[in-house]
C-alpha atoms as a PDB file:
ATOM      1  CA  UNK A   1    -172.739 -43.872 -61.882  1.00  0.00           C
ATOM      2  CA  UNK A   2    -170.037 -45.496 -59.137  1.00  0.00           C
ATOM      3  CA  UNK A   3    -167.499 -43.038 -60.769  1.00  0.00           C
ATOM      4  CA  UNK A   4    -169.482 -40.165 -59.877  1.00  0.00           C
ATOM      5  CA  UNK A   5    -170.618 -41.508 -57.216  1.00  0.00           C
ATOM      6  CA  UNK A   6    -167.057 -41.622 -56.098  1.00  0.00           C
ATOM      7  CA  UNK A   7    -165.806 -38.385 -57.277  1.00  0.00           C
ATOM      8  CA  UNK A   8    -169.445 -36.928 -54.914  1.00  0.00           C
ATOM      9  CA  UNK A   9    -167.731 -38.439 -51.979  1.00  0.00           C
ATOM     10  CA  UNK A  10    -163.878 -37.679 -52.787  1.00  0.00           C
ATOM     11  CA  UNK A  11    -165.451 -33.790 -53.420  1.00  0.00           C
ATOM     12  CA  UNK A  12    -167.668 -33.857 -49.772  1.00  0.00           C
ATOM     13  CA  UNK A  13    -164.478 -34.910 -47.549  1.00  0.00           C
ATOM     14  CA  UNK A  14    -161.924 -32.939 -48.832  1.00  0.00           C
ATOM     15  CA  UNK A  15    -164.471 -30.108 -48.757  1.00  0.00           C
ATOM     16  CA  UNK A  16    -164.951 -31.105 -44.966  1.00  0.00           C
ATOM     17  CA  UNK A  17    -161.192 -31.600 -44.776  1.00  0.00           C
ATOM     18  CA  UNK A  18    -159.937 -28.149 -45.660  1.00  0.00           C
ATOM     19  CA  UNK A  19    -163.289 -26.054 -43.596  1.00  0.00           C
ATOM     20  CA  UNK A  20    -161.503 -27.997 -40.201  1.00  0.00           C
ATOM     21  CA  UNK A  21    -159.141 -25.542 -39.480  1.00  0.00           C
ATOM     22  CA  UNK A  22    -161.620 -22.410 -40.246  1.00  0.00           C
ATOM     23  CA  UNK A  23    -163.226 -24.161 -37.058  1.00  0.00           C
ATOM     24  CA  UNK A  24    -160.600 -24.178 -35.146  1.00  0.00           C
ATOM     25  CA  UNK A  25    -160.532 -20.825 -32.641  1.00  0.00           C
ATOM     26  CA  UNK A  26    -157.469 -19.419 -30.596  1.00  0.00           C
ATOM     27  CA  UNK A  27    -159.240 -18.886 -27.468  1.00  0.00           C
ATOM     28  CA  UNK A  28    -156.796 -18.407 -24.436  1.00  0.00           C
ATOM     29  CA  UNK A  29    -159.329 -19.672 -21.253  1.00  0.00           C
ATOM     30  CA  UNK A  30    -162.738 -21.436 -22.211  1.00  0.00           C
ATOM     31  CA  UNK A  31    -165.840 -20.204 -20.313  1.00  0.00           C
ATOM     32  CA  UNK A  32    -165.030 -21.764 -16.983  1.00  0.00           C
ATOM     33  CA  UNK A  33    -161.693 -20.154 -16.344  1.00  0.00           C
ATOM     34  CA  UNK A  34    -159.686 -23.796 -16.827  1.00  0.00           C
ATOM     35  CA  UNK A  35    -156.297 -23.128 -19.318  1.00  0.00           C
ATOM     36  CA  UNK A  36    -156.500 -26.241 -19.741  1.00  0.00           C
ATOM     37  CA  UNK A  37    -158.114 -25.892 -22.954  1.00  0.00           C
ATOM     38  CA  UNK A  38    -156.605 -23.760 -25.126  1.00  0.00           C
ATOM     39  CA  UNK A  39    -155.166 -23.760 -29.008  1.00  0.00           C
ATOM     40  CA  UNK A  40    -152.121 -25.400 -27.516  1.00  0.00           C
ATOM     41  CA  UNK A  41    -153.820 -28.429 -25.791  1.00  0.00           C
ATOM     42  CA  UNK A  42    -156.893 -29.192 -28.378  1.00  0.00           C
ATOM     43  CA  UNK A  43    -159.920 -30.639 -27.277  1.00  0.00           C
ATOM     44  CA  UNK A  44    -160.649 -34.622 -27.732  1.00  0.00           C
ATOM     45  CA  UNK A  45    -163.123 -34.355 -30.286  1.00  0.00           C
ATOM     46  CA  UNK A  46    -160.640 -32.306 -32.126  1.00  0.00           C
ATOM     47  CA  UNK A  47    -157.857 -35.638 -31.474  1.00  0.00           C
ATOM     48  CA  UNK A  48    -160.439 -38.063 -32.787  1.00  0.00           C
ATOM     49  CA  UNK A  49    -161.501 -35.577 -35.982  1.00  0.00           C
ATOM     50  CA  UNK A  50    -158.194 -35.603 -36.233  1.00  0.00           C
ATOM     51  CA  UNK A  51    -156.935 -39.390 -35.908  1.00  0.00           C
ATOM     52  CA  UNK A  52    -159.871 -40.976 -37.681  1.00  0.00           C
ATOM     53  CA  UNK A  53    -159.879 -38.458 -40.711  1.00  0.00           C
ATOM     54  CA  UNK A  54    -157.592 -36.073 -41.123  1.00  0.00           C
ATOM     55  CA  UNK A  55    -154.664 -38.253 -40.704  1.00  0.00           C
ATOM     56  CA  UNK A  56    -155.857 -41.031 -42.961  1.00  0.00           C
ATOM     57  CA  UNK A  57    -156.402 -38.512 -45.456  1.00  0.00           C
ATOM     58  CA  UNK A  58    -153.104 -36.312 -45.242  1.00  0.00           C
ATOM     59  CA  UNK A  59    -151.112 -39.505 -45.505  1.00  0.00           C
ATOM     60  CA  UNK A  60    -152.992 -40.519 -48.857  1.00  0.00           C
ATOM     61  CA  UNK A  61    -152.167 -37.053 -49.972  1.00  0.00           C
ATOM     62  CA  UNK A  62    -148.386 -37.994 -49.179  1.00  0.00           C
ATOM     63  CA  UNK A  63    -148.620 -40.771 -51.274  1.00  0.00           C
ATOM     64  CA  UNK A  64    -150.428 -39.070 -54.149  1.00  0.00           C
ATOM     65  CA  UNK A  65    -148.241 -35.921 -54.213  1.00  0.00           C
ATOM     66  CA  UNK A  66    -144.819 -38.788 -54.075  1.00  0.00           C
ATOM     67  CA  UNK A  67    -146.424 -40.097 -57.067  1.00  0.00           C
ATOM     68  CA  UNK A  68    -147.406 -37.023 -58.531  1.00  0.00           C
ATOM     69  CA  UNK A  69    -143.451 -35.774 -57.913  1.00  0.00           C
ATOM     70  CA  UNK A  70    -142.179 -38.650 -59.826  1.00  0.00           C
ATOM     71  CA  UNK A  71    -144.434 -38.297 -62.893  1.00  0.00           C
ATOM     72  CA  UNK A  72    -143.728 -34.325 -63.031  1.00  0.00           C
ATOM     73  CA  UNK A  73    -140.253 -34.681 -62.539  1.00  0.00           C
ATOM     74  CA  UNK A  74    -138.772 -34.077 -65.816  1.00  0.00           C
ATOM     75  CA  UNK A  75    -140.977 -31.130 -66.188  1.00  0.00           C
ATOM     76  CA  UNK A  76    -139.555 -29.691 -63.083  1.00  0.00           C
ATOM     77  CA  UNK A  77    -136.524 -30.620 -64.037  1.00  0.00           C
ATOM     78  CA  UNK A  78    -136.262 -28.946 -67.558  1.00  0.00           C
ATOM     79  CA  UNK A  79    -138.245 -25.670 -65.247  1.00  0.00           C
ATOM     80  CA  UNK A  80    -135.450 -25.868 -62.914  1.00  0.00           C
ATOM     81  CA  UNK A  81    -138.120 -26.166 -59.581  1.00  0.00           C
ATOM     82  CA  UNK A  82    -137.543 -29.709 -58.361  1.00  0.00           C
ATOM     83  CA  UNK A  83    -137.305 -28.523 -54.652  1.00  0.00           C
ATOM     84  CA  UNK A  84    -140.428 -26.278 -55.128  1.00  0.00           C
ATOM     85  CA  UNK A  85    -142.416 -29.363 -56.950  1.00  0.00           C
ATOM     86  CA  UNK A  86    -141.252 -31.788 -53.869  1.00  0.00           C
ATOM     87  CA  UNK A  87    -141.760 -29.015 -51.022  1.00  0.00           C
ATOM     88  CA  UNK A  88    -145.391 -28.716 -52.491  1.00  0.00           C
ATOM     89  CA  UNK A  89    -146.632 -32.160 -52.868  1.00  0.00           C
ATOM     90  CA  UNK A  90    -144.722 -34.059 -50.571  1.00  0.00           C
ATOM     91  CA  UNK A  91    -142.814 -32.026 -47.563  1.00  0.00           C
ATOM     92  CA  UNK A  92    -145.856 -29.961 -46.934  1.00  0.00           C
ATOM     93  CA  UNK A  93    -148.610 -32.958 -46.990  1.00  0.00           C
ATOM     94  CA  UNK A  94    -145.910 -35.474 -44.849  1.00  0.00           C
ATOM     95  CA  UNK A  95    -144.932 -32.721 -42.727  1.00  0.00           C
ATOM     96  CA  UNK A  96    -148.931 -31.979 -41.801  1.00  0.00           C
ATOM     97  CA  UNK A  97    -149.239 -36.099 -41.620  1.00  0.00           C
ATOM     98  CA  UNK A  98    -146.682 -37.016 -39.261  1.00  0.00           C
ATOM     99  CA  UNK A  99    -145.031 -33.790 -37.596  1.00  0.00           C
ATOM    100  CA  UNK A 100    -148.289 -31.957 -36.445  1.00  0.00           C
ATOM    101  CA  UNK A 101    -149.448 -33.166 -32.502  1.00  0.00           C
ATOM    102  CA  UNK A 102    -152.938 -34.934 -32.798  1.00  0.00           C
ATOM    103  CA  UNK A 103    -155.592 -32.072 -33.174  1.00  0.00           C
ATOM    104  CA  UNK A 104    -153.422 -29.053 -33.618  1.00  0.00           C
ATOM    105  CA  UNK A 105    -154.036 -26.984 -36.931  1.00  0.00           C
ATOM    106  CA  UNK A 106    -150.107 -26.054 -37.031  1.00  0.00           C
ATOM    107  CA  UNK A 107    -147.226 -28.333 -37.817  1.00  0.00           C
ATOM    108  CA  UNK A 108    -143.748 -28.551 -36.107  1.00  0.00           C
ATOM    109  CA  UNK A 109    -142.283 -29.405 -33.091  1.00  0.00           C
ATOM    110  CA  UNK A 110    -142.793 -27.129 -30.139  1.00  0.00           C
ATOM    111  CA  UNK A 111    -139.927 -25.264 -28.862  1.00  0.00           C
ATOM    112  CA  UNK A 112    -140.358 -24.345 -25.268  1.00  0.00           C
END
């Protein structure tokens, strides 16, 4: 029962996880006008979604796809994908994890 119980939980926040950025609108001036908010500066409830979940989360996923890179390496070795295989489970995850600013749905640095 705590297995499932687990795997119930695991399923509801990832599911919650991934419908964040189908949330997330590009809007260029909110109701009152203010540019302040826009897709560029995110809201704080976004930040906090963001900080208190989504981060904790994406990092784990670092960690699991690292893992999962070492275990399938001489698979992807004897395929010939390594760099696919590491982009995949632990560039894309990390990058999302620690590159992305708090409450954006993009990564990367901006480049003004």
């Amino acid at each position: 029962m705590k297995v499932f119980r687990s795997t119930a939980v695991v399923l509801a926040l990832t599911t919650g996880l991934l419908a964040l950025p189908a949330h997330a609108e590009v809007v260029q001036q909110n109701a009152s006008g203010d540019p302040m908010y826009t897709a560029d500066a995110p809201k704080a409830f976004s930040m906090v979604g963001d900080l208190l979940i989504a981060r904790p989360l994406l990092i784990g996923a670092t960690v699991l796809g690292a893992g999962l890179f070492v275990v399938s390496l001489p698979f992807t070795a004897a395929g010939g994908n390594i760099g696919e295989a590491g982009h995949a489970l632990v560039v894309e995850p990390g990058k999302s994890a620690f590159v992305r600013c708090l409450g954006c749905t993009t990564s990367g640095y901006r480049r003004d």
